[in-house]
Protein backbone atom coordinates (compact mmCIF):
# COMPACT_ATOMS: atom_id res chain seq x y z
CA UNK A 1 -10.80 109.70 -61.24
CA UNK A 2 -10.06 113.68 -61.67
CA UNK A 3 -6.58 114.88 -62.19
CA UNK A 4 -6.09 117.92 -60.31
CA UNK A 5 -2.64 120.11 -60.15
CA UNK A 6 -0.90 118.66 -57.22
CA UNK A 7 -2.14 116.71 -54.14
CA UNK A 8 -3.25 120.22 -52.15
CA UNK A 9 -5.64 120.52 -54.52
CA UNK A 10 -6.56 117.64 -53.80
CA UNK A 11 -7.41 118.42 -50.20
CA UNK A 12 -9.14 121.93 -51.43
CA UNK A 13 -11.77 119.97 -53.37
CA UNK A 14 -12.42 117.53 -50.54
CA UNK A 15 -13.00 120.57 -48.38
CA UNK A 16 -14.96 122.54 -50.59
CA UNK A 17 -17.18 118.97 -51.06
CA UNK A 18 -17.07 118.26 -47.46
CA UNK A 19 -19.47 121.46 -46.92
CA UNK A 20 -21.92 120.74 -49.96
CA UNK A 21 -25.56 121.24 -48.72
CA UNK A 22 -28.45 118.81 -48.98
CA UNK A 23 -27.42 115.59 -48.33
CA UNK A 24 -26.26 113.71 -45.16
CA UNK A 25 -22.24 113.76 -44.97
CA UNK A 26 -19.66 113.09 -43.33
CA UNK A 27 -15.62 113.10 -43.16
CA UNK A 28 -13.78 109.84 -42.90
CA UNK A 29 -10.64 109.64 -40.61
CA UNK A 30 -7.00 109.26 -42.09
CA UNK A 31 -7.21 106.02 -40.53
CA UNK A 32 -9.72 104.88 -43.93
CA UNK A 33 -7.13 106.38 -46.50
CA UNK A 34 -6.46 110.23 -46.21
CA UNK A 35 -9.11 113.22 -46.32
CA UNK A 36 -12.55 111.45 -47.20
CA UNK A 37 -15.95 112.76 -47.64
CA UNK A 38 -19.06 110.17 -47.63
CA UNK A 39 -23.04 111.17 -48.30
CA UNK A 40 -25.53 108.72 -47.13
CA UNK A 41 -22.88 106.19 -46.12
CA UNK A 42 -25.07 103.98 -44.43
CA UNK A 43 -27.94 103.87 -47.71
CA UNK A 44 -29.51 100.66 -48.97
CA UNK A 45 -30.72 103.16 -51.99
CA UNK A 46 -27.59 105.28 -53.40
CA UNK A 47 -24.39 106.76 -51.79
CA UNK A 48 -21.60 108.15 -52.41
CA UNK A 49 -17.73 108.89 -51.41
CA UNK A 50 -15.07 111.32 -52.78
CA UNK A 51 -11.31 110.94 -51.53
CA UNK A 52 -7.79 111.20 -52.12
CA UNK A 53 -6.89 107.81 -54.28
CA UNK A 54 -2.97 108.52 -53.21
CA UNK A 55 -3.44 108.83 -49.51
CA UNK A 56 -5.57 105.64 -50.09
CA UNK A 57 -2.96 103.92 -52.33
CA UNK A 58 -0.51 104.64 -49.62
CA UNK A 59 -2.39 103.30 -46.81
CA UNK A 60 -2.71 99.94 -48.93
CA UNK A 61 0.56 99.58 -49.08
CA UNK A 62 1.16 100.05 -45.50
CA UNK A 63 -1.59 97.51 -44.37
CA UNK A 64 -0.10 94.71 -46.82
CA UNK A 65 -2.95 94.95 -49.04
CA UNK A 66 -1.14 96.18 -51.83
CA UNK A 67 2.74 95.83 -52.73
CA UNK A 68 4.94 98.89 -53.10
CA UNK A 69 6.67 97.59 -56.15
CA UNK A 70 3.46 96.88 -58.32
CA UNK A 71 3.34 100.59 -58.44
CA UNK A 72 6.90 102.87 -59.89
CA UNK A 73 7.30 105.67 -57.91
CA UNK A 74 6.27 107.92 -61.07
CA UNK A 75 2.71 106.40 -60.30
CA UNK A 76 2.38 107.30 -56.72
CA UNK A 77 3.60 110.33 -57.52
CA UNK A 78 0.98 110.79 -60.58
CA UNK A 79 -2.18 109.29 -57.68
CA UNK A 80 -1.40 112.10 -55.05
CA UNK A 81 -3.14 114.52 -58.29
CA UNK A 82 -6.20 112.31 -58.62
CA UNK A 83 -9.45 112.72 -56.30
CA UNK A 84 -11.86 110.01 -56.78
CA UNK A 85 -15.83 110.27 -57.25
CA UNK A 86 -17.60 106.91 -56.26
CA UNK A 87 -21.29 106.51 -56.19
CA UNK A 88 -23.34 103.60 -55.63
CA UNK A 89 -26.91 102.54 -56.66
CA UNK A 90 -27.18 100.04 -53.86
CA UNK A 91 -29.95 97.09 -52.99
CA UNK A 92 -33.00 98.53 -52.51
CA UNK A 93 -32.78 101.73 -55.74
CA UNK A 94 -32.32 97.72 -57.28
CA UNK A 95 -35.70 96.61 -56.42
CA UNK A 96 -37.66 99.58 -57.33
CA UNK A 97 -36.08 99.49 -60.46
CA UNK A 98 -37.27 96.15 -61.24
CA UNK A 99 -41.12 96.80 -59.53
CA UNK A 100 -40.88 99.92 -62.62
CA UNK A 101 -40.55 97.11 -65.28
CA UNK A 102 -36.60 97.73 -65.38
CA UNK A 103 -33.75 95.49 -65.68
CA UNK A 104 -30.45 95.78 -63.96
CA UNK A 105 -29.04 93.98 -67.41
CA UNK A 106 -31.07 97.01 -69.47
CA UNK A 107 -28.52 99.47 -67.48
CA UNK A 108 -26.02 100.73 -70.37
CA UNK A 109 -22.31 102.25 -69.61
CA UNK A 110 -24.53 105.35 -70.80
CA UNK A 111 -27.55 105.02 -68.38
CA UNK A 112 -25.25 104.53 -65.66
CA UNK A 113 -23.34 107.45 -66.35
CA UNK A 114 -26.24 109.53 -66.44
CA UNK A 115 -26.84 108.19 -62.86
CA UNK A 116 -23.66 108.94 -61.76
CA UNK A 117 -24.28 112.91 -63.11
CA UNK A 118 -27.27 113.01 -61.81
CA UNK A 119 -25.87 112.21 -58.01
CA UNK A 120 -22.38 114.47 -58.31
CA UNK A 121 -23.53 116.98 -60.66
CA UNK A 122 -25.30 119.23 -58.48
CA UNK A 123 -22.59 118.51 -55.55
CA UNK A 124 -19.74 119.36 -57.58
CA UNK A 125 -21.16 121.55 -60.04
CA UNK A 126 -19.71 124.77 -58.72
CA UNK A 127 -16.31 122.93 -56.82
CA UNK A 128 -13.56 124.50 -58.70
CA UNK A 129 -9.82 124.83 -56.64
CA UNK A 130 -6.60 127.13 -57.49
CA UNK A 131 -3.43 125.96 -59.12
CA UNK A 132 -0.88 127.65 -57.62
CA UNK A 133 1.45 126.31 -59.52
CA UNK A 134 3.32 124.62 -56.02
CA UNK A 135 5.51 122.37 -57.20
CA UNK A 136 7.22 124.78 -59.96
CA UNK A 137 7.21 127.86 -56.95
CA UNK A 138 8.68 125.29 -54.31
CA UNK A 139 11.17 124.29 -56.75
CA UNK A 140 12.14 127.70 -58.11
CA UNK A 141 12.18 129.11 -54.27
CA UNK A 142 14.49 126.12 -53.53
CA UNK A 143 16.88 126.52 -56.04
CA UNK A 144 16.92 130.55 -56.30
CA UNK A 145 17.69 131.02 -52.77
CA UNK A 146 19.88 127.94 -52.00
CA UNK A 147 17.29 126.39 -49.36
CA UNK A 148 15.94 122.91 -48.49
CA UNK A 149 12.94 121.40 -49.99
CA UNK A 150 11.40 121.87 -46.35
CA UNK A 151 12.36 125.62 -45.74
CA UNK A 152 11.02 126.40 -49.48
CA UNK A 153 7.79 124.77 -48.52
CA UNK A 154 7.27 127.25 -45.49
CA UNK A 155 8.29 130.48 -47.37
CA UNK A 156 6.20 129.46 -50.02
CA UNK A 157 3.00 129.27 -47.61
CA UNK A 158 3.75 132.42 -46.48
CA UNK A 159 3.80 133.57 -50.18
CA UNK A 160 0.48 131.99 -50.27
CA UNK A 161 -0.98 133.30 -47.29
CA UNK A 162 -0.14 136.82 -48.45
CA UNK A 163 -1.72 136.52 -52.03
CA UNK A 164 -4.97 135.38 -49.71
CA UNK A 165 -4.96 137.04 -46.68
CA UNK A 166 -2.50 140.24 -47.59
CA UNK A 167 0.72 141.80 -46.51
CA UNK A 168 0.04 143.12 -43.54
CA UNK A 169 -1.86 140.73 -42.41
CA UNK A 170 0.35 137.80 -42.82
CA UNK A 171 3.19 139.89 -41.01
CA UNK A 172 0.93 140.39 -38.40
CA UNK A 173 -0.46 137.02 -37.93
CA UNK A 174 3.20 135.50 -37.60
CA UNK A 175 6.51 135.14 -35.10
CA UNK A 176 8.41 138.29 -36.40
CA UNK A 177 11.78 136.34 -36.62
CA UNK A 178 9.79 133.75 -39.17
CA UNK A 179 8.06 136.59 -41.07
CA UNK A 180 11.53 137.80 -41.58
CA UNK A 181 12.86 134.43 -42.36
CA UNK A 182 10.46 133.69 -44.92
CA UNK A 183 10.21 136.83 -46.75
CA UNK A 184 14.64 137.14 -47.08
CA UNK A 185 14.07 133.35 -48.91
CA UNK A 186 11.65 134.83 -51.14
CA UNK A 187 13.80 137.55 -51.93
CA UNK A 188 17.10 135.43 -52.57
CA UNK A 189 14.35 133.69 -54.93
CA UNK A 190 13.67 136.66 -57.12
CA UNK A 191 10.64 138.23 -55.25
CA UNK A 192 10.51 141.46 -55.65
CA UNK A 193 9.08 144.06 -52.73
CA UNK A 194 6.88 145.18 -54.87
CA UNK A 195 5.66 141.62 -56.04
CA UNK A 196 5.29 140.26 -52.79
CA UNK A 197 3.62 143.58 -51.76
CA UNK A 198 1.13 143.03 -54.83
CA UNK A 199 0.82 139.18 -54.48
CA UNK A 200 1.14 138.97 -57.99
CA UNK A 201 4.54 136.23 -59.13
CA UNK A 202 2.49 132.87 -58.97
CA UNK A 203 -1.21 133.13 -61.98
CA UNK A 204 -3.55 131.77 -59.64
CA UNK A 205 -5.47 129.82 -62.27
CA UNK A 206 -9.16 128.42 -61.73
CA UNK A 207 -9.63 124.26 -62.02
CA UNK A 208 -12.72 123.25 -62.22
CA UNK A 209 -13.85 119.43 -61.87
CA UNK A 210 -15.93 118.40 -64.72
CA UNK A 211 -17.93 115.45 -64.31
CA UNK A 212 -17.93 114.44 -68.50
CA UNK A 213 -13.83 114.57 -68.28
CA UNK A 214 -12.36 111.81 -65.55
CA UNK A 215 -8.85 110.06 -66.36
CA UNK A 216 -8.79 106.90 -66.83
CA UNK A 217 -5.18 105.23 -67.23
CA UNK A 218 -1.99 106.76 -66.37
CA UNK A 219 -1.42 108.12 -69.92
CA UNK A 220 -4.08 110.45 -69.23
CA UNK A 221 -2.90 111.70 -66.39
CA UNK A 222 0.72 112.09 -68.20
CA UNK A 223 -1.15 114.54 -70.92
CA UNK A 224 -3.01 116.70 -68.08
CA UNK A 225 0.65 117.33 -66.72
């Protein structure tokens, strides 16, 4: 498990892994748990799957498989920031192993790291997403200008969409009333022409997933907050 910022980076990294060359892939539907990507699913030798562990918390829950209250809300909450790397060595990787003189009870937490690296590292060795810093934005945006958590949302994608795509182009690309709409939020929020002009209020700040750092209880996940 990898804590990333918020749960839209989440969905970035799934994206980015979703067009990783070299090996068969595939998405999964949001039917399986939320944004999924799978390589080699149907392998008898190795395989591997990287999702969104709070979509699929969430879709536990819903199918009965999992109850709502063995989880606090602080936890879902905390899962929506994780995206999970599995990889599996399945039966037939088994039975070369053991026609090379190995033993599946000679495989150390160690060795089977190095076997997990060795599968993700080159697919995730240059997947690295932006924290926009959402949640603080949304929240200052909401606040500042006296709007609803929804209507903060939208002028904060616009915001976003301009730091990408531009000024003009954002203007151009939307409903004129909207563009208007948006932008006299951001303002009320302490956005400056000249910032907004710029793109320059929220530090768009590289996150890279490193294989040799996953989380592993909630604690950790507290601490990367």
């Amino acid at each position: 498990n990898y804590v990333l910022p918020d749960a839209v980076s989440v969905r970035q990294a799934l994206r980015q892994l979703l067009n990783t060359d070299g090996v068969r892939r595939k998405a999964g539907s949001t039917s399986r748990g939320g944004d999924t990507v799978y390589w080699s699913p149907t392998s008898d030798l190795t395989k591997g799957k990287a999702y969104a562990k709070g979509a699929h918390l969430k879709v536990l829950i819903r199918k009965g498989k999992l109850e709502e209250s063995d989880l606090s809300p602080e936890q879902l909450t905390m899962a929506d920031r994780l995206l999970r790397l599995e990889h599996s060595r399945c039966a037939r990787w088994f039975r070369r192993f053991e026609q090379a003189g190995g033993k599946w009870l000679s495989l150390t937490a160690e060795a089977l790291q190095h076997l997990y690296i060795d599968f993700f590292g080159p697919l995730t060795g240059g997947l690295e997403v932006k924290d926009m810093g959402r949640e603080q934005i949304v929240g200052q945006i909401e606040k500042g200008a006296c709007v609803t958590h929804q209507q903060a949302l939208q002028a904060f994608a616009t915001y976003r969409n301009i730091k990408v795509d531009g000024f003009e182009e954002t203007k151009s690309s939307m409903a004129l009333r909207t563009w208007r709409r948006h932008i006299s939020v951001l303002r009320k929020a302490g956005f400056s022409d000249a910032q907004l002009c710029a793109g320059n209020v929220i530090p768009f700040q590289a996150v890279r997933v490193i294989l040799a750092r996953p989380v592993t209880c909630w604690a950790d996940i507290r601490v990367a907050a």
